[in-house]
N, C-alpha and C. Protein backbone atom coordinates (compact mmCIF):
# COMPACT_ATOMS: atom_id res chain seq x y z
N UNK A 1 -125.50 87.82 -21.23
CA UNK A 1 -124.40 87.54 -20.36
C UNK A 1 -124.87 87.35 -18.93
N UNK A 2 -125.71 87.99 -18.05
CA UNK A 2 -126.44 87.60 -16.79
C UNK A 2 -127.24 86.54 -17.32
N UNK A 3 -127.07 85.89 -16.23
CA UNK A 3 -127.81 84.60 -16.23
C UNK A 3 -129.34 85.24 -15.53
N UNK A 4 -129.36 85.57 -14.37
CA UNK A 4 -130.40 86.22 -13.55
C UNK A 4 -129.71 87.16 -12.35
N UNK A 5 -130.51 88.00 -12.02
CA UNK A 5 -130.62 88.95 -10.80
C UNK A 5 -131.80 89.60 -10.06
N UNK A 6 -131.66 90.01 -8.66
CA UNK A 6 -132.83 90.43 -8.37
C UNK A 6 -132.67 91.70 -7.52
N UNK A 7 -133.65 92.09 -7.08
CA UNK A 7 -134.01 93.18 -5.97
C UNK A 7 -134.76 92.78 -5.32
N UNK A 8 -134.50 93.85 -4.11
CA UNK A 8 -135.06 93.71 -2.87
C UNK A 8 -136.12 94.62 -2.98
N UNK A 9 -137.80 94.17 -2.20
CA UNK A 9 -138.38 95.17 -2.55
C UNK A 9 -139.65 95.75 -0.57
N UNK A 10 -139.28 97.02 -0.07
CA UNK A 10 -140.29 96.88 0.70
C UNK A 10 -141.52 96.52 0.95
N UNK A 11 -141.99 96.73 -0.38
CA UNK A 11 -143.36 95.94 -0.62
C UNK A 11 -143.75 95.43 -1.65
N UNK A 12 -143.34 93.96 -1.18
CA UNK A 12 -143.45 93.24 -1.91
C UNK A 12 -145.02 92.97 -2.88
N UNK A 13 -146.04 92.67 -2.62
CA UNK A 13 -147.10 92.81 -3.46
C UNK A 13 -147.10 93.94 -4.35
N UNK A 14 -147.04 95.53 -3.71
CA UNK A 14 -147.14 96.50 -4.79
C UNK A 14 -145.91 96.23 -5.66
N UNK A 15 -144.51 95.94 -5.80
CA UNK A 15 -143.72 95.69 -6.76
C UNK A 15 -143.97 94.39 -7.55
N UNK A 16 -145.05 93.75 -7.58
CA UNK A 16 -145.10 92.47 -8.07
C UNK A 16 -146.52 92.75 -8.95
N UNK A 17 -147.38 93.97 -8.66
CA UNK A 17 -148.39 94.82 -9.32
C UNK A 17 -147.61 95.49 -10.40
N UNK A 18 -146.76 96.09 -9.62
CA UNK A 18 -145.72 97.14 -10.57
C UNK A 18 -145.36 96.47 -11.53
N UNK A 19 -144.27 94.84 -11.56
CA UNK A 19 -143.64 94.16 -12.80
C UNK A 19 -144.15 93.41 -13.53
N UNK A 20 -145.47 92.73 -12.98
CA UNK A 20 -146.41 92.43 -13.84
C UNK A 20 -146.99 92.92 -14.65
N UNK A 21 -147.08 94.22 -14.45
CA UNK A 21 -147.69 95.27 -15.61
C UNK A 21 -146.85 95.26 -16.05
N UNK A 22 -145.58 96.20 -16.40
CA UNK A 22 -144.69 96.68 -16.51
C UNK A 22 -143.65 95.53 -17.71
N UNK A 23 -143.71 94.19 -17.11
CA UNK A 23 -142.70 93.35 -17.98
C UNK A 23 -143.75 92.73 -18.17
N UNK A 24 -145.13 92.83 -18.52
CA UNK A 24 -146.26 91.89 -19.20
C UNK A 24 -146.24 92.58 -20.93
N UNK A 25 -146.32 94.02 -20.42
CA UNK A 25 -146.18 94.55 -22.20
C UNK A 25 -144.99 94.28 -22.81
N UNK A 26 -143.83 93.73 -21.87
CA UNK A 26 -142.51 93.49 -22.96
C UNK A 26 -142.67 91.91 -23.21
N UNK A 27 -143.45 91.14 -22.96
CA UNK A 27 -143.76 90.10 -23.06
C UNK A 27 -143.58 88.97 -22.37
N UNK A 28 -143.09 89.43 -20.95
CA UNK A 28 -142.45 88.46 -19.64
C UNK A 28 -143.88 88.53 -18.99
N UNK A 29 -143.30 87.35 -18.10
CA UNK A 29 -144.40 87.10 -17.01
C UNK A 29 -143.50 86.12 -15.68
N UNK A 30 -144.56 86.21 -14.68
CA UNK A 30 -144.27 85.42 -13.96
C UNK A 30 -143.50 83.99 -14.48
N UNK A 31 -142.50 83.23 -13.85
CA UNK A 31 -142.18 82.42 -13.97
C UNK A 31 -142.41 81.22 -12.47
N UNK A 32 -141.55 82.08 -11.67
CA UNK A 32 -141.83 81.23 -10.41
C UNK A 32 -142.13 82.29 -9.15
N UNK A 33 -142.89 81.67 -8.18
CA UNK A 33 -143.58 82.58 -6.98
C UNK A 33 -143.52 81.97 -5.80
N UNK A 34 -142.47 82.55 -5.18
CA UNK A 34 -142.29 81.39 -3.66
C UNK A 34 -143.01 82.14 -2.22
N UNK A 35 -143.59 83.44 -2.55
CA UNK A 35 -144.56 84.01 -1.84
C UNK A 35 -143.49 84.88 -1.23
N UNK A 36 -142.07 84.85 -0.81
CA UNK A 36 -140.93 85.88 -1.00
C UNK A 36 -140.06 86.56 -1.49
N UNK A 37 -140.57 85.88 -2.85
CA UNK A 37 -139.71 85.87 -3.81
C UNK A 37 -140.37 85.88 -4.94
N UNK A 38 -140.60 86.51 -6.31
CA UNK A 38 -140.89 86.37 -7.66
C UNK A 38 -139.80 86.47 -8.75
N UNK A 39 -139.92 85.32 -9.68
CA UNK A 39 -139.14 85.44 -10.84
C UNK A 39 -139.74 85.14 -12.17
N UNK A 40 -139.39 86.67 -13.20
CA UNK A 40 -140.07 86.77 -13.86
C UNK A 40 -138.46 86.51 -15.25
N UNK A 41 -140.02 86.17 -16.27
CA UNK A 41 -139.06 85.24 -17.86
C UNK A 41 -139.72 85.55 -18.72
N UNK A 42 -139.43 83.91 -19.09
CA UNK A 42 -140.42 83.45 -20.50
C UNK A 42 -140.01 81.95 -20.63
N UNK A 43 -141.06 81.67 -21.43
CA UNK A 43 -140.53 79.58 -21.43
C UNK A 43 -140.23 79.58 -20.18
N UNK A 44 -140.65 79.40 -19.34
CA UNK A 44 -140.01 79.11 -17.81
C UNK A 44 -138.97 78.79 -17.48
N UNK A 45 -138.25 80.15 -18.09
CA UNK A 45 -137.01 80.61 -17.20
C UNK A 45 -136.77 82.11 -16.61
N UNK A 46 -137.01 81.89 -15.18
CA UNK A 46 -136.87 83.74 -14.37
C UNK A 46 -135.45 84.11 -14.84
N UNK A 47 -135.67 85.03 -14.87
CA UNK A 47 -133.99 85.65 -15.10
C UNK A 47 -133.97 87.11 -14.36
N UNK A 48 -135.32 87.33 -13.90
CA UNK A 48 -135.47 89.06 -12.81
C UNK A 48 -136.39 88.30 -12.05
N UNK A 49 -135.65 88.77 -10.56
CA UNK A 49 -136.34 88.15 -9.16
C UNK A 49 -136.75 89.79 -8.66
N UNK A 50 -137.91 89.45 -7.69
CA UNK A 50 -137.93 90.49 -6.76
C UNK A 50 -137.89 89.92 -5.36
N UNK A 51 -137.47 89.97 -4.72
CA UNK A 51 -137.60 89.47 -2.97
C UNK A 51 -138.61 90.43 -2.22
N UNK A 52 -138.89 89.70 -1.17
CA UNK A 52 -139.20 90.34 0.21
C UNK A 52 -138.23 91.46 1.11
N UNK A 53 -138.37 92.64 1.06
CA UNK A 53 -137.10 93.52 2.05
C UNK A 53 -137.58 94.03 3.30
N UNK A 54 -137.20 93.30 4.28
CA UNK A 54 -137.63 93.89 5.58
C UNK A 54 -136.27 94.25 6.69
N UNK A 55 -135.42 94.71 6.04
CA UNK A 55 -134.14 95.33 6.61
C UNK A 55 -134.41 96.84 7.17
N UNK A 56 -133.79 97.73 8.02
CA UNK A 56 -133.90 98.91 9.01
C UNK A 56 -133.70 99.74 7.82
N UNK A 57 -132.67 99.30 6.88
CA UNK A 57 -132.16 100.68 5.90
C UNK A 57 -133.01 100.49 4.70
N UNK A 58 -132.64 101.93 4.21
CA UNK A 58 -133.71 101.62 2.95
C UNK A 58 -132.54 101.30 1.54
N UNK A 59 -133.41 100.46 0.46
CA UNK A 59 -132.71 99.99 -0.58
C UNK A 59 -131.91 101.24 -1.33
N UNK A 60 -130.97 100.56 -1.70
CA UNK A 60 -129.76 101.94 -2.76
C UNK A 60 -130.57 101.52 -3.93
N UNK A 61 -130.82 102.81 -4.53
CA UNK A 61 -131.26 102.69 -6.40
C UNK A 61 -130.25 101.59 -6.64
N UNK A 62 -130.66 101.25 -7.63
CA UNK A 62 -130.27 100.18 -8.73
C UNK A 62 -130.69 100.33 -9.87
N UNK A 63 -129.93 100.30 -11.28
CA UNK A 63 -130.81 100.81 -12.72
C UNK A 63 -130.68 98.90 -12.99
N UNK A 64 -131.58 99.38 -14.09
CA UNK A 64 -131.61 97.60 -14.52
C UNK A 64 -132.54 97.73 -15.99
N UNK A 65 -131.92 97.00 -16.85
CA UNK A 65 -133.27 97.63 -18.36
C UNK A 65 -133.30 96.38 -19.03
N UNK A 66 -134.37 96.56 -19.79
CA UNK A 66 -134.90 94.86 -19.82
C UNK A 66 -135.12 95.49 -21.32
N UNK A 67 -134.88 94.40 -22.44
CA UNK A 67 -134.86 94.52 -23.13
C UNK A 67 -136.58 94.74 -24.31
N UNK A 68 -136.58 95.74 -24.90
CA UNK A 68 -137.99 95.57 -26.04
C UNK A 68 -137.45 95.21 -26.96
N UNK A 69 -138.79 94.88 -27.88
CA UNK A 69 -139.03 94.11 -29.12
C UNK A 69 -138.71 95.02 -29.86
N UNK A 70 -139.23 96.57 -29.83
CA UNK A 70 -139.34 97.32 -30.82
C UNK A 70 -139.64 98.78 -30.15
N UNK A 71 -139.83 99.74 -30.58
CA UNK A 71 -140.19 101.04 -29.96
C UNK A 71 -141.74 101.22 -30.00
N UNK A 72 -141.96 100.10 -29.84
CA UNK A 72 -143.81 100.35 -29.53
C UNK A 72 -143.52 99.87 -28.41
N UNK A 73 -142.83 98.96 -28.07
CA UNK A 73 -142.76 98.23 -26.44
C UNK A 73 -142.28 98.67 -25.74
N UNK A 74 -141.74 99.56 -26.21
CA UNK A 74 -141.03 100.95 -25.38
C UNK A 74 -141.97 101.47 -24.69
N UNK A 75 -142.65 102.16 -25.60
CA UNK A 75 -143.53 102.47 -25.30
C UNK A 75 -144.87 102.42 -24.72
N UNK A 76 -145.03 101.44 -24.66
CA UNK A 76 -146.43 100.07 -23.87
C UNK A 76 -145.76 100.09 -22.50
N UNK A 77 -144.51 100.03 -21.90
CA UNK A 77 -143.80 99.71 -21.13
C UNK A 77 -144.10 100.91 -20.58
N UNK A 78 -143.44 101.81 -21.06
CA UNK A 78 -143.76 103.54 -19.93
C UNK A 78 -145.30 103.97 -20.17
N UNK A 79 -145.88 103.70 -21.43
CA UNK A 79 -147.74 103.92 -20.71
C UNK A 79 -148.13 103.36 -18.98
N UNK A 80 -147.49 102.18 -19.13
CA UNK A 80 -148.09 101.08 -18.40
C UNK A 80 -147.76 101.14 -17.19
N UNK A 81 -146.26 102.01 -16.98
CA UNK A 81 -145.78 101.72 -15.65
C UNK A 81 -146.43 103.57 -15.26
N UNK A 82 -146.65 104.29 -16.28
CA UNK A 82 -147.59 105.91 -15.70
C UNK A 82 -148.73 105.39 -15.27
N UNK A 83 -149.36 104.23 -15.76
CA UNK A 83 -150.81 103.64 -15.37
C UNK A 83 -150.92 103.66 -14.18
N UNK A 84 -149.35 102.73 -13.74
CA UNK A 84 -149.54 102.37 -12.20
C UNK A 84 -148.60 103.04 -11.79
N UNK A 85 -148.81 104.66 -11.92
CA UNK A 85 -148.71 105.34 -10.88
C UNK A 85 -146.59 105.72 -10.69
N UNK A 86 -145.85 105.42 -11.62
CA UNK A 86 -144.51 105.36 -11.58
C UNK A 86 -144.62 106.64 -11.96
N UNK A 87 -143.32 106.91 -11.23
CA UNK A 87 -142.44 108.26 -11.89
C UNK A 87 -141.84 108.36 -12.93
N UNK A 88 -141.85 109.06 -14.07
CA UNK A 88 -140.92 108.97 -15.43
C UNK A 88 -139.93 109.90 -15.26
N UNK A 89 -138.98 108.88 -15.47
CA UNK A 89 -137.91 109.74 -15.30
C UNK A 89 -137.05 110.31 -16.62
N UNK A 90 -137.53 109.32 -17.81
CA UNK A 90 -137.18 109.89 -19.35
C UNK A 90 -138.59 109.22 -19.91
N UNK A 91 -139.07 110.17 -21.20
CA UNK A 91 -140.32 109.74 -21.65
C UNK A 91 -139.56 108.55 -22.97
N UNK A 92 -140.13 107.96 -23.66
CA UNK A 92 -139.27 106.94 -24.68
C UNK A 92 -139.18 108.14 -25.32
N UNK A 93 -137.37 107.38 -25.99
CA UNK A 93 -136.87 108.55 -27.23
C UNK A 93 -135.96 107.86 -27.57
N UNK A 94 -135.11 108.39 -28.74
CA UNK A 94 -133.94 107.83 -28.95
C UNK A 94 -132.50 108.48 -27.95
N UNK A 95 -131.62 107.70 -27.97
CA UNK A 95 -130.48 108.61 -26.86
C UNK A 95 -129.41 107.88 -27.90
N UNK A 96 -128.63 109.10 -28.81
CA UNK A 96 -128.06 108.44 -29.63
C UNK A 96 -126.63 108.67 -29.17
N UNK A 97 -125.97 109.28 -27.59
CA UNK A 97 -125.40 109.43 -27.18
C UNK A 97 -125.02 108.01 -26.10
N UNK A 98 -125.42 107.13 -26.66
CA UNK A 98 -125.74 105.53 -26.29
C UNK A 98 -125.05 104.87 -27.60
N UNK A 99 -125.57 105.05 -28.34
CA UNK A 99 -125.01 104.34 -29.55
C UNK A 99 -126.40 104.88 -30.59
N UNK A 100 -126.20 104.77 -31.65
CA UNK A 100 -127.31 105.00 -33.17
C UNK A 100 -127.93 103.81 -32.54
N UNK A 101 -129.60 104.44 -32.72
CA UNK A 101 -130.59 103.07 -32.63
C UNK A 101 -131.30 103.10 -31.18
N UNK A 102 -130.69 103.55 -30.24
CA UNK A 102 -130.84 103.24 -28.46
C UNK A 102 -132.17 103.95 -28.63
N UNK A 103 -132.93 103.25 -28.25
CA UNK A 103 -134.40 103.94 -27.80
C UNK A 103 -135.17 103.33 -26.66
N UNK A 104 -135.10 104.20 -25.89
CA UNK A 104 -135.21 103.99 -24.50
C UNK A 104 -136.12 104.59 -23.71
N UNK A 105 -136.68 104.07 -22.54
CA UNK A 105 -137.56 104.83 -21.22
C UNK A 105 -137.06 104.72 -20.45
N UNK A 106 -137.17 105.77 -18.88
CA UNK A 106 -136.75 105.22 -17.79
C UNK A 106 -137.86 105.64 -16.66
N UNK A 107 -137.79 104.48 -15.98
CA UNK A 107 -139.12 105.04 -15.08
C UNK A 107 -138.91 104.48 -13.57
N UNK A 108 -138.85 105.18 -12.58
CA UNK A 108 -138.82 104.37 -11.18
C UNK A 108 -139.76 103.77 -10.84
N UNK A 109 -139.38 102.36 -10.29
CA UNK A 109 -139.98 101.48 -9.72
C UNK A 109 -141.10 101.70 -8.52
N UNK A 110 -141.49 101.49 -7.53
CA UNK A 110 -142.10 101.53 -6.28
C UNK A 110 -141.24 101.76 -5.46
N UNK A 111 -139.91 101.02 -5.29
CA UNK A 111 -138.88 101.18 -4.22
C UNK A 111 -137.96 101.69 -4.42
N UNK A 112 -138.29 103.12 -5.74
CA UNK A 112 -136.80 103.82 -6.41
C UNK A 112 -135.71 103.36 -7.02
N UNK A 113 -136.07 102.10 -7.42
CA UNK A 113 -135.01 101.33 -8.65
C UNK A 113 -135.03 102.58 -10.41
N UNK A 114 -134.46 102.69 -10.76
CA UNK A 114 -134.31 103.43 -12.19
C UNK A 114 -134.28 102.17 -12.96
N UNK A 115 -135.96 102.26 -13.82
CA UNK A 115 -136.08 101.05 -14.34
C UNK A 115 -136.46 101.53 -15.97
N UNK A 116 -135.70 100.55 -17.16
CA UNK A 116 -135.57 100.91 -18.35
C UNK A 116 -136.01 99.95 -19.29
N UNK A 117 -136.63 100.46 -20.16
CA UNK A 117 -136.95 99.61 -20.96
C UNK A 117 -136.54 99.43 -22.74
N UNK A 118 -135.48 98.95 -23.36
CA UNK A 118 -134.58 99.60 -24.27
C UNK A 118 -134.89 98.67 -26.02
N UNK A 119 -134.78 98.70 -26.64
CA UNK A 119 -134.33 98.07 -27.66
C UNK A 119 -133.52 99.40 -28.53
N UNK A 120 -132.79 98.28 -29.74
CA UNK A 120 -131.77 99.08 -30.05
C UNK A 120 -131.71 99.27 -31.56
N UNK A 121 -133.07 99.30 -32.33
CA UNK A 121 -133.09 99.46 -33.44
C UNK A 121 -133.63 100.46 -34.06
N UNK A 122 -134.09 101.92 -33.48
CA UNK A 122 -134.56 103.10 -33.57
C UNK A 122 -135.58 102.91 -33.08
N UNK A 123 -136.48 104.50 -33.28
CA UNK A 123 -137.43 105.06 -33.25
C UNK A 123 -138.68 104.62 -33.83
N UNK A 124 -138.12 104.15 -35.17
CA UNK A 124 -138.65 103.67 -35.81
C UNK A 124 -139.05 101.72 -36.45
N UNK A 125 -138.45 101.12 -35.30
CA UNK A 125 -139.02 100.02 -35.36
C UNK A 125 -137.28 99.54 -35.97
C-alpha cells in the first residue's frame, strides 16, 4: 500500500553504512543516490529514502519494518545491524500478540528510528 517513504538522517553517511548492511541481508540495495538523498529497493525501484538532516531539532523516532523472506532474514537483519553497532531493542522471536506467524526484530537505527524487520510465516520458516 506505500508507494515509498523516507527519513531524515543527521548523518547521513553513517545511516547509509547502517541500511546498506542492514536492508542488504533482506535483499534490498541501493537504488538511487543523489548524494542527499538515498533510495533503497530492488529492480530499480526505491521505495525507503534516507535524506540529509541538518535542522536545530533533533528527529522524532519513527518505527518503520521492512519486510523478510523468512526467519533466517530476520535474523541476518539483527546479526547485521549488532555488527554495526545498533541497539536491540527486541532480539528476533515470534510476537503472536501481532497475529500467529509475526516474527520479528527491532533494532534502532543511528538517529533513533525503531527499525524492524518482520515476515509473517513463523519461527519456523
Amino acid at each position: 500500500m506505500i508507494d515509498h517513504f523516507g527519513i531524515n538522517c543527521s548523518d547521513l553517511p553513517g545511516s547509509a553504512r547502517f541500511y546498506d548492511g542492514v536492508l542488504g541481508v533482506l535483499g534490498f540495495s541501493r537504488q538511487m543516490d543523489f548524494g542527499v538523498a538515498i533510495g533503497y529497493g530492488s529492480e530499480g525501484s526505491p521505495h525507503f529514502w534516507i535524506s540529509e538532516w541538518s535542522g536545530a531539532e533533533p528527529n522524532r523516532e519513527m518505527h518503520v519494518a521492512f519486510t523478510a523472506t523468512d526467519p533466517a532474514a530476520v535474523r541476518a537483519f539483527h546479526a547485521k545491524a549488532m555488527e554495526l553497532g545498533a541497539e536491540s531493542l527486541h532480539e528476533p522471536r515470534l510476537w503472536p500478540e501481532y497475529h500467529p506467524g509475526y516474527y520479528g526484530a527491532f533494532v534502532r537505527d543511528p538517529d533513533g528510528n525503531n527499525v524492524e524487520a518482520v515476515c509473517h510465516h513463523g519461527a519456523d520458516g
